[in-house]
C-alpha atoms as a PDB file:
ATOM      1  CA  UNK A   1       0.000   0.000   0.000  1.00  0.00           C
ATOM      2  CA  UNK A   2       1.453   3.721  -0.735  1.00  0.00           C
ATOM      3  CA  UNK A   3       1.789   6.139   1.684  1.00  0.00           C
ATOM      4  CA  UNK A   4      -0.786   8.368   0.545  1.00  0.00           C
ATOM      5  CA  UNK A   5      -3.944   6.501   1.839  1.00  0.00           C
ATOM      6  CA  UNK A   6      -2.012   6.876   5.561  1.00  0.00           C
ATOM      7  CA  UNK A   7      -1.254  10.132   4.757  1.00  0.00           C
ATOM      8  CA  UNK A   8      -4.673  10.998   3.353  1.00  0.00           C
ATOM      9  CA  UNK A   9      -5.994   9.138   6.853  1.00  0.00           C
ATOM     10  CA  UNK A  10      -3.629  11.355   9.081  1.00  0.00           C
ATOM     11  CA  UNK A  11      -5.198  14.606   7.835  1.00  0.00           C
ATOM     12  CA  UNK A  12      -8.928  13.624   8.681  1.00  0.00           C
ATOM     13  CA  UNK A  13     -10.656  15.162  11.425  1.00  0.00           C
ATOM     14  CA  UNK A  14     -11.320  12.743  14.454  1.00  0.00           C
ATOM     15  CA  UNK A  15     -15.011  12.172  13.751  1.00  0.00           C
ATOM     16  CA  UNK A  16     -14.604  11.112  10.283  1.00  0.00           C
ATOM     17  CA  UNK A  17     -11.191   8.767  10.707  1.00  0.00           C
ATOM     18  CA  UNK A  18     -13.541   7.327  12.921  1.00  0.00           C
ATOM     19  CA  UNK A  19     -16.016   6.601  10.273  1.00  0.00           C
ATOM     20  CA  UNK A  20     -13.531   5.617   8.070  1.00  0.00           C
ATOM     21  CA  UNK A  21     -11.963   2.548  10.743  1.00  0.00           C
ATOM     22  CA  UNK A  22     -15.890   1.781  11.099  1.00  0.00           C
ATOM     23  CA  UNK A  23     -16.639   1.078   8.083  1.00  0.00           C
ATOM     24  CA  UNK A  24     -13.766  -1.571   7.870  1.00  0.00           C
ATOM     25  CA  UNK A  25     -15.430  -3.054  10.156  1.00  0.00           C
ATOM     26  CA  UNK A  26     -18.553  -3.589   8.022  1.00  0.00           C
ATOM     27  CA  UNK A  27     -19.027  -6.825   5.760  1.00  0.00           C
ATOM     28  CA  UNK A  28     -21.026  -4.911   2.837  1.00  0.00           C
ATOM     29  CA  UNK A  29     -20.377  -4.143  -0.805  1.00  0.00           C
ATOM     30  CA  UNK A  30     -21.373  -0.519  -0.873  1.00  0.00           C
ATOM     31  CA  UNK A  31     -21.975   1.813   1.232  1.00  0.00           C
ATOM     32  CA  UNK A  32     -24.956   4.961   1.677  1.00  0.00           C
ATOM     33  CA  UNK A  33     -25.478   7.812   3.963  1.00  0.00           C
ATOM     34  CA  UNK A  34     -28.355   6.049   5.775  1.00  0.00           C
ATOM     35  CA  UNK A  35     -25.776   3.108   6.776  1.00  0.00           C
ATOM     36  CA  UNK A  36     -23.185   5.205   8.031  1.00  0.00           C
ATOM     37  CA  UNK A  37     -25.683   7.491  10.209  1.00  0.00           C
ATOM     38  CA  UNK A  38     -27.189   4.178  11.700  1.00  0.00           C
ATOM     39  CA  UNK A  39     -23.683   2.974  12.100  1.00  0.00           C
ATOM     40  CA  UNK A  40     -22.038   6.333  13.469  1.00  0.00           C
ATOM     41  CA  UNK A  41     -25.330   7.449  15.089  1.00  0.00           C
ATOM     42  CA  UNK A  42     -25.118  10.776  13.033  1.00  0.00           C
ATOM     43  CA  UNK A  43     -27.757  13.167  11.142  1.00  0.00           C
ATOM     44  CA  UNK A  44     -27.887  12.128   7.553  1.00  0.00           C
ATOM     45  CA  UNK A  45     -26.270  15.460   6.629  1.00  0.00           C
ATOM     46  CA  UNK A  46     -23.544  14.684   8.629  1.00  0.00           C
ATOM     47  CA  UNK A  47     -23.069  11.406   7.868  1.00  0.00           C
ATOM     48  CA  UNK A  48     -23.100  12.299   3.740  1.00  0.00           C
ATOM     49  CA  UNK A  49     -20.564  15.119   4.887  1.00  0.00           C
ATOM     50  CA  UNK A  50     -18.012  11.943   6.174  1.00  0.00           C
ATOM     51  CA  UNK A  51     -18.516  10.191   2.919  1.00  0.00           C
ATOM     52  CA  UNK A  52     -18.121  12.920   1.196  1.00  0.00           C
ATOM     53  CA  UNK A  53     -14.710  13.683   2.821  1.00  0.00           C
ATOM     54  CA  UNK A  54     -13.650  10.310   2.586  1.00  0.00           C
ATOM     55  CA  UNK A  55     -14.178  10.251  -1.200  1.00  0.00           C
ATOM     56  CA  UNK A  56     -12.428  13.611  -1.438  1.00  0.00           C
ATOM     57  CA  UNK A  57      -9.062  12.523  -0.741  1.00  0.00           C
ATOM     58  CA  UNK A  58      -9.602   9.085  -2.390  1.00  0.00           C
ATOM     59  CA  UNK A  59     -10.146   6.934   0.998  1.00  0.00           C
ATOM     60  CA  UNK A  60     -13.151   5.724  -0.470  1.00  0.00           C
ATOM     61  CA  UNK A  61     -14.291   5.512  -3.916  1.00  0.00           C
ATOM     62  CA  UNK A  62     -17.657   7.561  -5.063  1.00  0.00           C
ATOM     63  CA  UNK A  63     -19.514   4.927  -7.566  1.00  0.00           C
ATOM     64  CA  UNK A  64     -22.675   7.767  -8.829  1.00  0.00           C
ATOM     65  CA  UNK A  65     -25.819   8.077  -7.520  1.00  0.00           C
ATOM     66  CA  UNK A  66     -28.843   5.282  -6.545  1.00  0.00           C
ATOM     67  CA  UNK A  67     -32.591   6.414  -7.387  1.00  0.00           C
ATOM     68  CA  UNK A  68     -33.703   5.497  -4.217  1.00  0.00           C
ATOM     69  CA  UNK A  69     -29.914   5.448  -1.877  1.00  0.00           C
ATOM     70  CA  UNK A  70     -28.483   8.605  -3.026  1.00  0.00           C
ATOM     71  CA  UNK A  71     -24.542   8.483  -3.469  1.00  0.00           C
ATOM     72  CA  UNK A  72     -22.563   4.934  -3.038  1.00  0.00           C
ATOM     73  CA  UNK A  73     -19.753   4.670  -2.161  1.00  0.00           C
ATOM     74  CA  UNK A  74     -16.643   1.322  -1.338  1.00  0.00           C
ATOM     75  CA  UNK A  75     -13.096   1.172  -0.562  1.00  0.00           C
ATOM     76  CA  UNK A  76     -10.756   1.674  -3.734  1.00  0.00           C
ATOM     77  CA  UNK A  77      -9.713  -1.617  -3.066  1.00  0.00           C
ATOM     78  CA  UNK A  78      -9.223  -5.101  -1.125  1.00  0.00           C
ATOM     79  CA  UNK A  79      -5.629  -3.577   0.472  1.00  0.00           C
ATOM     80  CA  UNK A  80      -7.175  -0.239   1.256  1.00  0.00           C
ATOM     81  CA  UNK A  81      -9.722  -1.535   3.015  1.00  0.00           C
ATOM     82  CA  UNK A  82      -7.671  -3.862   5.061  1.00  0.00           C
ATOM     83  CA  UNK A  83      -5.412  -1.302   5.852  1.00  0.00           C
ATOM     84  CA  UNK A  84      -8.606   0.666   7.184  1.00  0.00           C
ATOM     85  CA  UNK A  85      -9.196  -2.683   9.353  1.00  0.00           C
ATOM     86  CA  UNK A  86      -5.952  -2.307  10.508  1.00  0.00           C
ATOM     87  CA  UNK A  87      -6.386   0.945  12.062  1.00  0.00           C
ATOM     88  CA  UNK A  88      -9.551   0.319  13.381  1.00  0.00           C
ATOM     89  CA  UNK A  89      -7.800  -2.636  15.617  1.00  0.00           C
ATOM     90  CA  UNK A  90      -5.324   0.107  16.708  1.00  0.00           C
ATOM     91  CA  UNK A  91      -8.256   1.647  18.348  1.00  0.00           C
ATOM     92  CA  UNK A  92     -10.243  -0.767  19.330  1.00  0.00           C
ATOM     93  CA  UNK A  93     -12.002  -0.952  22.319  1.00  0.00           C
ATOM     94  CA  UNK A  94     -13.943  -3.641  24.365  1.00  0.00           C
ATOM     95  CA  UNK A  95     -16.882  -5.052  22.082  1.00  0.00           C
ATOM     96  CA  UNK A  96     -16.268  -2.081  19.754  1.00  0.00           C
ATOM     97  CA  UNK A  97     -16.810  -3.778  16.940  1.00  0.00           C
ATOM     98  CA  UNK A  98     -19.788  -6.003  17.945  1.00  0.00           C
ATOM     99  CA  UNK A  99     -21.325  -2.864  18.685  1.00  0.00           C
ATOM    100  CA  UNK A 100     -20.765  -1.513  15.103  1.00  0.00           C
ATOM    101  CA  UNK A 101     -21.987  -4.867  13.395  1.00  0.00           C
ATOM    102  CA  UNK A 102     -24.946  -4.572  15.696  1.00  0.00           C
ATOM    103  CA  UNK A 103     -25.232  -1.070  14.873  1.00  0.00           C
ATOM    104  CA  UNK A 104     -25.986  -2.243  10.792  1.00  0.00           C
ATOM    105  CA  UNK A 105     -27.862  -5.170  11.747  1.00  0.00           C
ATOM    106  CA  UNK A 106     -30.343  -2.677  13.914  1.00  0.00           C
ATOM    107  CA  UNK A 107     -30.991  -0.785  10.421  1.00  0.00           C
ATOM    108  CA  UNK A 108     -31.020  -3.630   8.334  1.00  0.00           C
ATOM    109  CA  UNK A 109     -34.043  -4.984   9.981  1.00  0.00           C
ATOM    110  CA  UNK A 110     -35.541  -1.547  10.434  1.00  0.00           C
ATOM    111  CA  UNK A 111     -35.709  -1.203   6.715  1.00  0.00           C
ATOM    112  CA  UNK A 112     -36.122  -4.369   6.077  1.00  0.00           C
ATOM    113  CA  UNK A 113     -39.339  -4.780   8.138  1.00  0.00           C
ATOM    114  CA  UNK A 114     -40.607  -1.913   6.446  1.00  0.00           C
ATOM    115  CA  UNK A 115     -39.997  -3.139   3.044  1.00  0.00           C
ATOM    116  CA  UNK A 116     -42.049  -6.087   3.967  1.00  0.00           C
ATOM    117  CA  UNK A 117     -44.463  -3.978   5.419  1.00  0.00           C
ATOM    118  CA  UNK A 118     -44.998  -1.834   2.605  1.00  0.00           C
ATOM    119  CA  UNK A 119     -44.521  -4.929   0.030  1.00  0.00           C
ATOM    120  CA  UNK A 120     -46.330  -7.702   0.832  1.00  0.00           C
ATOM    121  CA  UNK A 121     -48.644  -6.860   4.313  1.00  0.00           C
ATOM    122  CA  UNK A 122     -50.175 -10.034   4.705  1.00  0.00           C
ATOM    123  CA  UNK A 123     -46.607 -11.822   5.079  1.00  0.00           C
ATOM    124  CA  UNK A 124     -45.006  -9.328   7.791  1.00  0.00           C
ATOM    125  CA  UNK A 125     -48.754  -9.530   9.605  1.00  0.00           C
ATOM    126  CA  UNK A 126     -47.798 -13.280   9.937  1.00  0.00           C
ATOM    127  CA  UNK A 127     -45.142 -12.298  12.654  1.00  0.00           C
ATOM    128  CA  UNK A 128     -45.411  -8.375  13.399  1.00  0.00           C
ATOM    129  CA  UNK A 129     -41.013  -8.623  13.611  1.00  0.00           C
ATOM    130  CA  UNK A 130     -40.980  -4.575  15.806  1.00  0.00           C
ATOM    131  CA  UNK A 131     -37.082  -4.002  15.311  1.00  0.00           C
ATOM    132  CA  UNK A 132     -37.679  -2.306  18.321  1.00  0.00           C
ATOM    133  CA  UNK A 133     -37.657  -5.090  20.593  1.00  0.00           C
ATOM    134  CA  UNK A 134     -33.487  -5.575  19.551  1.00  0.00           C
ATOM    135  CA  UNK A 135     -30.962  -3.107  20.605  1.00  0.00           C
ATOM    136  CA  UNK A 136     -29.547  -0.666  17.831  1.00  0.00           C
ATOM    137  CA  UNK A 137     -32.709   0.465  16.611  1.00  0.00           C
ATOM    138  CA  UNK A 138     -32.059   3.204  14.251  1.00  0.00           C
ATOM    139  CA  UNK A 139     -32.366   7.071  14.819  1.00  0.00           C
ATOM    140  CA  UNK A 140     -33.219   7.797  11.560  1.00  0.00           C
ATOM    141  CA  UNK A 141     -34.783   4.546  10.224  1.00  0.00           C
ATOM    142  CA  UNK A 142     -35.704   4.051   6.520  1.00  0.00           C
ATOM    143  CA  UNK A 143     -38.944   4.833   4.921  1.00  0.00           C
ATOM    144  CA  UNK A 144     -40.088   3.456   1.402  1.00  0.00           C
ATOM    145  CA  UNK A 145     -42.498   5.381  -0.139  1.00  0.00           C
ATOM    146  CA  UNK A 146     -44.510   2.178  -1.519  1.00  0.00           C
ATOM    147  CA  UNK A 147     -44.532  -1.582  -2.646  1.00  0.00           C
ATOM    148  CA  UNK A 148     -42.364  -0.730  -5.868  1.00  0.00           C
ATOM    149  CA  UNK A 149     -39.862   1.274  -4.139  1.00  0.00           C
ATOM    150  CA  UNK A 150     -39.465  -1.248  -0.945  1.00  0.00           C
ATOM    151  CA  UNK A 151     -38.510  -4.276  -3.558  1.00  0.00           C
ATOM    152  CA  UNK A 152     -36.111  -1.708  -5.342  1.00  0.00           C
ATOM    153  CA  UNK A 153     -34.468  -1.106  -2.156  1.00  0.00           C
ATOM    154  CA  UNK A 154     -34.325  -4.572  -0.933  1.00  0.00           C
ATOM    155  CA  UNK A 155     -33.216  -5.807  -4.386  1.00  0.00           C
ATOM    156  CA  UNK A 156     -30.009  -3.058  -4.613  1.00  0.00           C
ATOM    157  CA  UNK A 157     -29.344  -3.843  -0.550  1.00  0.00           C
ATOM    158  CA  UNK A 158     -29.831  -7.374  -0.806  1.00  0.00           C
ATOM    159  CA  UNK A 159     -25.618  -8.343  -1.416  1.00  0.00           C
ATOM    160  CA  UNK A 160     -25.344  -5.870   1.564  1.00  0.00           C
ATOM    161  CA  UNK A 161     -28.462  -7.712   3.477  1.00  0.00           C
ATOM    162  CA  UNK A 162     -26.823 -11.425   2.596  1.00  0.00           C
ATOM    163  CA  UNK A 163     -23.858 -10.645   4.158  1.00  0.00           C
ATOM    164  CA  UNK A 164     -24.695  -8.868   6.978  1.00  0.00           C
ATOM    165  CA  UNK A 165     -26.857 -12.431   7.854  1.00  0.00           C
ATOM    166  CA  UNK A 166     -24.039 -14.319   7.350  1.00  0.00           C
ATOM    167  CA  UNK A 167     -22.144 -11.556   9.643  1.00  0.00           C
ATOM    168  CA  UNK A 168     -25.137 -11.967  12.228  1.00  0.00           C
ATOM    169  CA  UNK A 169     -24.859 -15.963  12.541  1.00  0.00           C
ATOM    170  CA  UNK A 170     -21.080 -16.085  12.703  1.00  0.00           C
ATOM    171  CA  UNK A 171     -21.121 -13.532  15.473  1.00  0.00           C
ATOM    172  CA  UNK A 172     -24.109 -15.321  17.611  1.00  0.00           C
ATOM    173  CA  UNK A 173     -26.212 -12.395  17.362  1.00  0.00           C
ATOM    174  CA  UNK A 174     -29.051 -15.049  16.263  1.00  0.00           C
ATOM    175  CA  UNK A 175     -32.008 -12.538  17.243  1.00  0.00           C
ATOM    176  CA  UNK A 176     -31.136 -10.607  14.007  1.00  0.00           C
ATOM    177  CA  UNK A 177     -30.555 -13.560  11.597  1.00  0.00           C
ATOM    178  CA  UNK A 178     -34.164 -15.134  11.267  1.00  0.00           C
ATOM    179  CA  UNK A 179     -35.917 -11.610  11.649  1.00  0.00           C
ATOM    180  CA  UNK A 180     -34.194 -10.365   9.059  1.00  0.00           C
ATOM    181  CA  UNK A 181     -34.240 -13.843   6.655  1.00  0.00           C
ATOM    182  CA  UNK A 182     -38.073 -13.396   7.506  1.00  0.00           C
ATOM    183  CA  UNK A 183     -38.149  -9.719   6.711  1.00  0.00           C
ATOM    184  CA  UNK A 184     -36.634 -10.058   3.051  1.00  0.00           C
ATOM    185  CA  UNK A 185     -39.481 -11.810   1.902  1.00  0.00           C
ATOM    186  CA  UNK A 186     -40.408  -9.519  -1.087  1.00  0.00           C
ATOM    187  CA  UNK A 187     -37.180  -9.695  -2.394  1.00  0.00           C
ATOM    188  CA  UNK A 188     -36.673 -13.873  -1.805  1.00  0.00           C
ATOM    189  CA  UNK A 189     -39.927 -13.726  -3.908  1.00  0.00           C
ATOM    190  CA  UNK A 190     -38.801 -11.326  -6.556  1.00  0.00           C
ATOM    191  CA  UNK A 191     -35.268 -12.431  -7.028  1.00  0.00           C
ATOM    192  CA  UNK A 192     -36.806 -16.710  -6.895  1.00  0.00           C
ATOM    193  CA  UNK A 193     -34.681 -19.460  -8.467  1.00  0.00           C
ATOM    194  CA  UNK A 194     -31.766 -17.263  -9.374  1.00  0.00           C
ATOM    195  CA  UNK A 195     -31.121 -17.040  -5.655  1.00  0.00           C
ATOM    196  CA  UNK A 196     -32.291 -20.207  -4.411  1.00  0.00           C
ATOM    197  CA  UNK A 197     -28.742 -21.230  -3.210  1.00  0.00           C
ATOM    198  CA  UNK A 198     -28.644 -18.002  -0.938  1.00  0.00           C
ATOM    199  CA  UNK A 199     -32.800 -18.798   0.145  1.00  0.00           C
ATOM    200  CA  UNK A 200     -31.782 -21.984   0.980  1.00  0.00           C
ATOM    201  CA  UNK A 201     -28.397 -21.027   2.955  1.00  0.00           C
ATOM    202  CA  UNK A 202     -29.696 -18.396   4.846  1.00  0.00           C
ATOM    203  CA  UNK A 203     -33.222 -19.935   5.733  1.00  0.00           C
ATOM    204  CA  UNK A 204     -31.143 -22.662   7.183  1.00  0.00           C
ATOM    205  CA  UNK A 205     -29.414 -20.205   9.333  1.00  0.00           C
ATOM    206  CA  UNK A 206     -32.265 -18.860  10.356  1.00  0.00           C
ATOM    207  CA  UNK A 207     -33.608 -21.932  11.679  1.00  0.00           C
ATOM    208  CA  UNK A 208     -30.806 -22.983  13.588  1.00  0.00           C
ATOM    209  CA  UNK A 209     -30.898 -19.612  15.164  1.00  0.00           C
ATOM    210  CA  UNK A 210     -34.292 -19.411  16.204  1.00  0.00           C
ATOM    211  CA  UNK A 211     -33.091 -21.979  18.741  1.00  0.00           C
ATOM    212  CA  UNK A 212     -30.572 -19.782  20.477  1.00  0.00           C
ATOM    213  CA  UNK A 213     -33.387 -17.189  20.472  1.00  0.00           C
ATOM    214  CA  UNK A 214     -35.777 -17.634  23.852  1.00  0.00           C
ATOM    215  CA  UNK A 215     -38.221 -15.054  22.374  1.00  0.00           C
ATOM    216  CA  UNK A 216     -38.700 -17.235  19.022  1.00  0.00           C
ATOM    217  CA  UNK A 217     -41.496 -20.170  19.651  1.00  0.00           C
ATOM    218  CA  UNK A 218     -43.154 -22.887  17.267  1.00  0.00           C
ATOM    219  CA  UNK A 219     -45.071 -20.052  15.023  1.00  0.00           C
ATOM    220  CA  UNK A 220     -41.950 -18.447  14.270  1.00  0.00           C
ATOM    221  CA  UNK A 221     -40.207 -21.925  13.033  1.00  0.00           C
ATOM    222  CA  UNK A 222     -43.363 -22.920  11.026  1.00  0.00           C
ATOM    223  CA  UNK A 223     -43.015 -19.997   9.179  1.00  0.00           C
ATOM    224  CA  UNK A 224     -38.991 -19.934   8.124  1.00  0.00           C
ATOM    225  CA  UNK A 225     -39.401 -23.327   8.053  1.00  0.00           C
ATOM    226  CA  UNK A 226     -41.976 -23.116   5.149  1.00  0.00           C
ATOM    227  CA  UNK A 227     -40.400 -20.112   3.438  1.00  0.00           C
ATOM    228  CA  UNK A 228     -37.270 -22.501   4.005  1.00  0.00           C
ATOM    229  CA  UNK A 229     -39.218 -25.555   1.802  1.00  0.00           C
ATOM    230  CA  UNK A 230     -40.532 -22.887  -0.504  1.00  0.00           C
ATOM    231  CA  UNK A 231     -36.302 -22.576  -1.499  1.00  0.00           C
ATOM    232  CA  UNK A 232     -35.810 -26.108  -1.510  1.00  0.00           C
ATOM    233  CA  UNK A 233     -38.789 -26.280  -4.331  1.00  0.00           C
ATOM    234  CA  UNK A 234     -37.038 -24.316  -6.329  1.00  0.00           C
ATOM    235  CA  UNK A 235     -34.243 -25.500  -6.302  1.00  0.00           C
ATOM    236  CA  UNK A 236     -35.704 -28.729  -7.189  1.00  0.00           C
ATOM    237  CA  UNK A 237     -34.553 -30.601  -3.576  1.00  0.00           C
ATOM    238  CA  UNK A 238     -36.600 -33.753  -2.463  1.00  0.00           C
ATOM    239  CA  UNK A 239     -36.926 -32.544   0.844  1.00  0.00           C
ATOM    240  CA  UNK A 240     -38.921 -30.033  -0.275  1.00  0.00           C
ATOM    241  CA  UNK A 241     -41.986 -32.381  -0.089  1.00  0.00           C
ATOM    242  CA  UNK A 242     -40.384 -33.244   3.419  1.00  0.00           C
ATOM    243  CA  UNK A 243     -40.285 -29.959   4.377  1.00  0.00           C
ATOM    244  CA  UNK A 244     -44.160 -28.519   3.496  1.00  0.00           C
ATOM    245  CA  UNK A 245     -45.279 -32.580   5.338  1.00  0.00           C
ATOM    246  CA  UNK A 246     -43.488 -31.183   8.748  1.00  0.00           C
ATOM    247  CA  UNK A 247     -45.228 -27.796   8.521  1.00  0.00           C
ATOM    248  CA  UNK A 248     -48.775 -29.505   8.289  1.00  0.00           C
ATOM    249  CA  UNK A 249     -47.922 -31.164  11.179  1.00  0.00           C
ATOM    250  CA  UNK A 250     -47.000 -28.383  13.538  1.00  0.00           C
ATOM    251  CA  UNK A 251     -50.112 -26.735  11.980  1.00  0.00           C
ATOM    252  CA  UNK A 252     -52.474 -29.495  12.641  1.00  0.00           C
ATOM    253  CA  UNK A 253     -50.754 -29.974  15.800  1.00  0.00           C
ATOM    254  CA  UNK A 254     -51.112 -25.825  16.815  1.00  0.00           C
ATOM    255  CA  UNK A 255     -54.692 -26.856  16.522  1.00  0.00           C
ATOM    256  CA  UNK A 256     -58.119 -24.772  17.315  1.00  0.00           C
ATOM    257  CA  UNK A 257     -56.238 -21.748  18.324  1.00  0.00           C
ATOM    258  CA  UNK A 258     -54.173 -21.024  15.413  1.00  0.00           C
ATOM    259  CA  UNK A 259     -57.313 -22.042  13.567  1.00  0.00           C
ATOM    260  CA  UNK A 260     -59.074 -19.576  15.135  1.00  0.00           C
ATOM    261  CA  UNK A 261     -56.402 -16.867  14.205  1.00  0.00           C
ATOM    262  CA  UNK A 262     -57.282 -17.359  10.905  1.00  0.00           C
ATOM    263  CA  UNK A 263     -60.858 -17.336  11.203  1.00  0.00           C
ATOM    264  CA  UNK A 264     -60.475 -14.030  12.505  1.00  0.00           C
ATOM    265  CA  UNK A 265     -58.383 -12.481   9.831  1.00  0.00           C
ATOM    266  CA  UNK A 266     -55.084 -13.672  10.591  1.00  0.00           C
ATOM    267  CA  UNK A 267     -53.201 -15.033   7.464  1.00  0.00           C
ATOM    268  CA  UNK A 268     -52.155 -18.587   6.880  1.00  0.00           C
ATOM    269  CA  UNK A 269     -48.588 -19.234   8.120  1.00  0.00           C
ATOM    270  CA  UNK A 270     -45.948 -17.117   5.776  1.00  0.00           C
ATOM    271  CA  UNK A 271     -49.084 -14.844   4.425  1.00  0.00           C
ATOM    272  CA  UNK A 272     -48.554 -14.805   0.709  1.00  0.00           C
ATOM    273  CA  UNK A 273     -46.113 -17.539   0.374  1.00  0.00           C
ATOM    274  CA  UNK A 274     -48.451 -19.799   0.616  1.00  0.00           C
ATOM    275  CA  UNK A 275     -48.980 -22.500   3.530  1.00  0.00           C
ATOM    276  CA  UNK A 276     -48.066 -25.907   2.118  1.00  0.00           C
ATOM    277  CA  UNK A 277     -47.220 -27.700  -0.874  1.00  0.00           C
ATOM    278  CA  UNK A 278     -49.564 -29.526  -2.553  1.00  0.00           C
ATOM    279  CA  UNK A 279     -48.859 -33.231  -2.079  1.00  0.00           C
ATOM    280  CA  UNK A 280     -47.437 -33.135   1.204  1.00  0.00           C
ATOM    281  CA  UNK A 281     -48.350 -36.566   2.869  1.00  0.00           C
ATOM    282  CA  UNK A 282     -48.611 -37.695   6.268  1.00  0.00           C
ATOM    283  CA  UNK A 283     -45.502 -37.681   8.141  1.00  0.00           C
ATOM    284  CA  UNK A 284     -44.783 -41.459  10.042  1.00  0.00           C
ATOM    285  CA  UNK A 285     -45.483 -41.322  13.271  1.00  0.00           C
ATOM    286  CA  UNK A 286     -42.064 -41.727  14.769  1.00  0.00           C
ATOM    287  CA  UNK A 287     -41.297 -38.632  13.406  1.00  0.00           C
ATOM    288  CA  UNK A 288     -44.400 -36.544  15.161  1.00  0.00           C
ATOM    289  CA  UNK A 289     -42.368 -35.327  18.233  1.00  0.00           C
ATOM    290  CA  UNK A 290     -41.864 -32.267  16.570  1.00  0.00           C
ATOM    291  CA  UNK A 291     -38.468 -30.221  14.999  1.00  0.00           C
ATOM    292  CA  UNK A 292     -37.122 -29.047  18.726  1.00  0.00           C
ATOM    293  CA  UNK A 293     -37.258 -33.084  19.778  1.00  0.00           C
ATOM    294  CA  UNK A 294     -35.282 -34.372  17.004  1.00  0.00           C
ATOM    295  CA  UNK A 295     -31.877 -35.610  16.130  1.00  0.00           C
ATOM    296  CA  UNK A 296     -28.948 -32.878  15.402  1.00  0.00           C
ATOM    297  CA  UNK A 297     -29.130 -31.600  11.733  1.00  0.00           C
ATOM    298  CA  UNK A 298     -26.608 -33.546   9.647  1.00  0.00           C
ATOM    299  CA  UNK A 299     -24.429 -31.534   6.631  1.00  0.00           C
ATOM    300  CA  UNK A 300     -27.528 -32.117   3.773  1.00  0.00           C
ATOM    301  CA  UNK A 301     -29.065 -29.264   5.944  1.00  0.00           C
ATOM    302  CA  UNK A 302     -32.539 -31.380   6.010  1.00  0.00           C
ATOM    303  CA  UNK A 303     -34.141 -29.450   8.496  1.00  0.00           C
ATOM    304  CA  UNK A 304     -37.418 -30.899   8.604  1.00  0.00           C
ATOM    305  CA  UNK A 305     -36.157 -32.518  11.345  1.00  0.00           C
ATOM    306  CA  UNK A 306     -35.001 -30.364  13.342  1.00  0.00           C
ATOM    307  CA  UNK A 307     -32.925 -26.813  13.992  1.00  0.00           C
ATOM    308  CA  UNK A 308     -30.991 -27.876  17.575  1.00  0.00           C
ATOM    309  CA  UNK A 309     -27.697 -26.782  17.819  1.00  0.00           C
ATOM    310  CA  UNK A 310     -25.200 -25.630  15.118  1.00  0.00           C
ATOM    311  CA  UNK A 311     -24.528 -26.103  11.433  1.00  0.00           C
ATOM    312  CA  UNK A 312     -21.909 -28.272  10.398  1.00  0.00           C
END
């Protein structure tokens, strides 16, 4: 690396270095103002005033403007932005960077919840995710101004949203990981088979994590888990029939009440994605007891039997 990126570095002001180490820190592909003010708990204005100086003396690199995101903006390049790293491990302090990856997870689901909101209604009524309830909420959260703009924004975040997920899992913060799989509904639906590796993956994730999550119960697992099958069908898996067979049976086993919820308005499980696959036949009854009572997932990811403990 040449000396001008440390040079460039040595001449910011303390606020923006700052933003510069923290967004080393961050496992996206671009980056926007509403990011960094979520992750530096700035205004907007300021927050486009640090990219802007950042950009200015080539720290980061200014790729044009998004419709809906404004300016974007990445590191120059793999070295620069490990050099960036570096520094931001020179200052470092206790759970500093946990706090920063939480930071972007908080606004990730923010916006993402209110994609799904916006999007598809009847699918985010099926859980009511309030990014609230987690730490990091957002001061200035996203708004989408309608169902066509929510899927653009998911669609140009959703490299950005796929790592941070991956991010989430590897760092424990499981609370974030299925909300936010559960959240990107519109876009698993928009971008379908051409992403059914990543559906797959990160449903999978999801599941696992809704065990290490003591606020996540059986309505939340029937859900991922049939949003989860809805992957495997495209992709063409067997277990997909597996899959949509396990759901009935937590449904039929939620019985009258969740019955009732329906009756009363409520959507089916997963809203617009549909409850079950046609076909799905009667699971043996060994296998009743249920995902939480089953053996350990093995490395096919079949997780119609169950989401205890980690992934291979």
């Amino acid at each position: 690396m040449s000396t001008h990126p440390d040079a460039a570095y040595a001449g910011l002001g303390p606020d923006t270095a700052r933003t510069y180490r923290d967004l080393s820190r961050l496992p996206v592909h671009d980056i926007d103002t509403s990011l960094v003010a979520a992750v530096r708990r700035l205004s907007p204005e300021d927050a486009a005033g640090h990219l802007t100086a950042l950009a200015c003396v080539a720290l980061l690199e200014n790729l044009g403007a998004h419709d809906l995101r404004g300016p974007l903006y990445r590191f120059p390049s793999r070295e620069m932005r490990e050099r960036a790293g570096e520094l931001a491990h020179g200052h470092a302090t206790q759970d500093e960077g946990h706090d920063v990856l939480g930071r972007a997870l908080g606004w990730a689901l923010a916006a993402a919840t209110a994609a799904d909101a916006q999007a598809t209604d009847s699918h985010y009524r099926t859980l009511n995710i309030n990014p609230g309830d987690l730490p990091h909420h957002p001061q200035y959260p996203m708004h989408h101004d309608g169902p066509e703009a929510a899927i653009q924004w998911l669609t140009s975040q959703s490299e950005n949203l796929l790592t941070l997920v991956r991010a989430a899992y590897q760092n424990q913060m499981h609370a974030y990981v299925w909300r936010l799989v559960h959240s990107m509904w519109p876009w698993w639906r928009t971008a379908g088979q051409g992403h059914s590796t990543d559906w797959i993956e990160l449903h999978a994730l999801a599941l696992v994590s809704l065990d290490h999550d003591d606020s996540a119960g059986e309505q939340e697992e029937r859900h991922l888990l049939n949003t989860y099958g809805l992957g495997l069908r495209l992709d063409g898996s067997p277990i997909a029939l597996r899959t949509f067979t396990r759901v009935r049976e937590m449904a039929r086993r939620a019985g009258p009440e969740a019955a009732g919820k329906r009756r009363r308005g409520r959507q089916p499980p997963c809203g617009d994605a549909g409850l079950l696959f046609p076909g799905a036949v009667p699971v043996p009854a060994g296998e009743r007891s249920g995902c939480r009572s089953c053996p350990r997932p093995h490395r096919s990811l079949d997780l119609t039997r169950t989401r205890r403990g980690g992934l291979p």
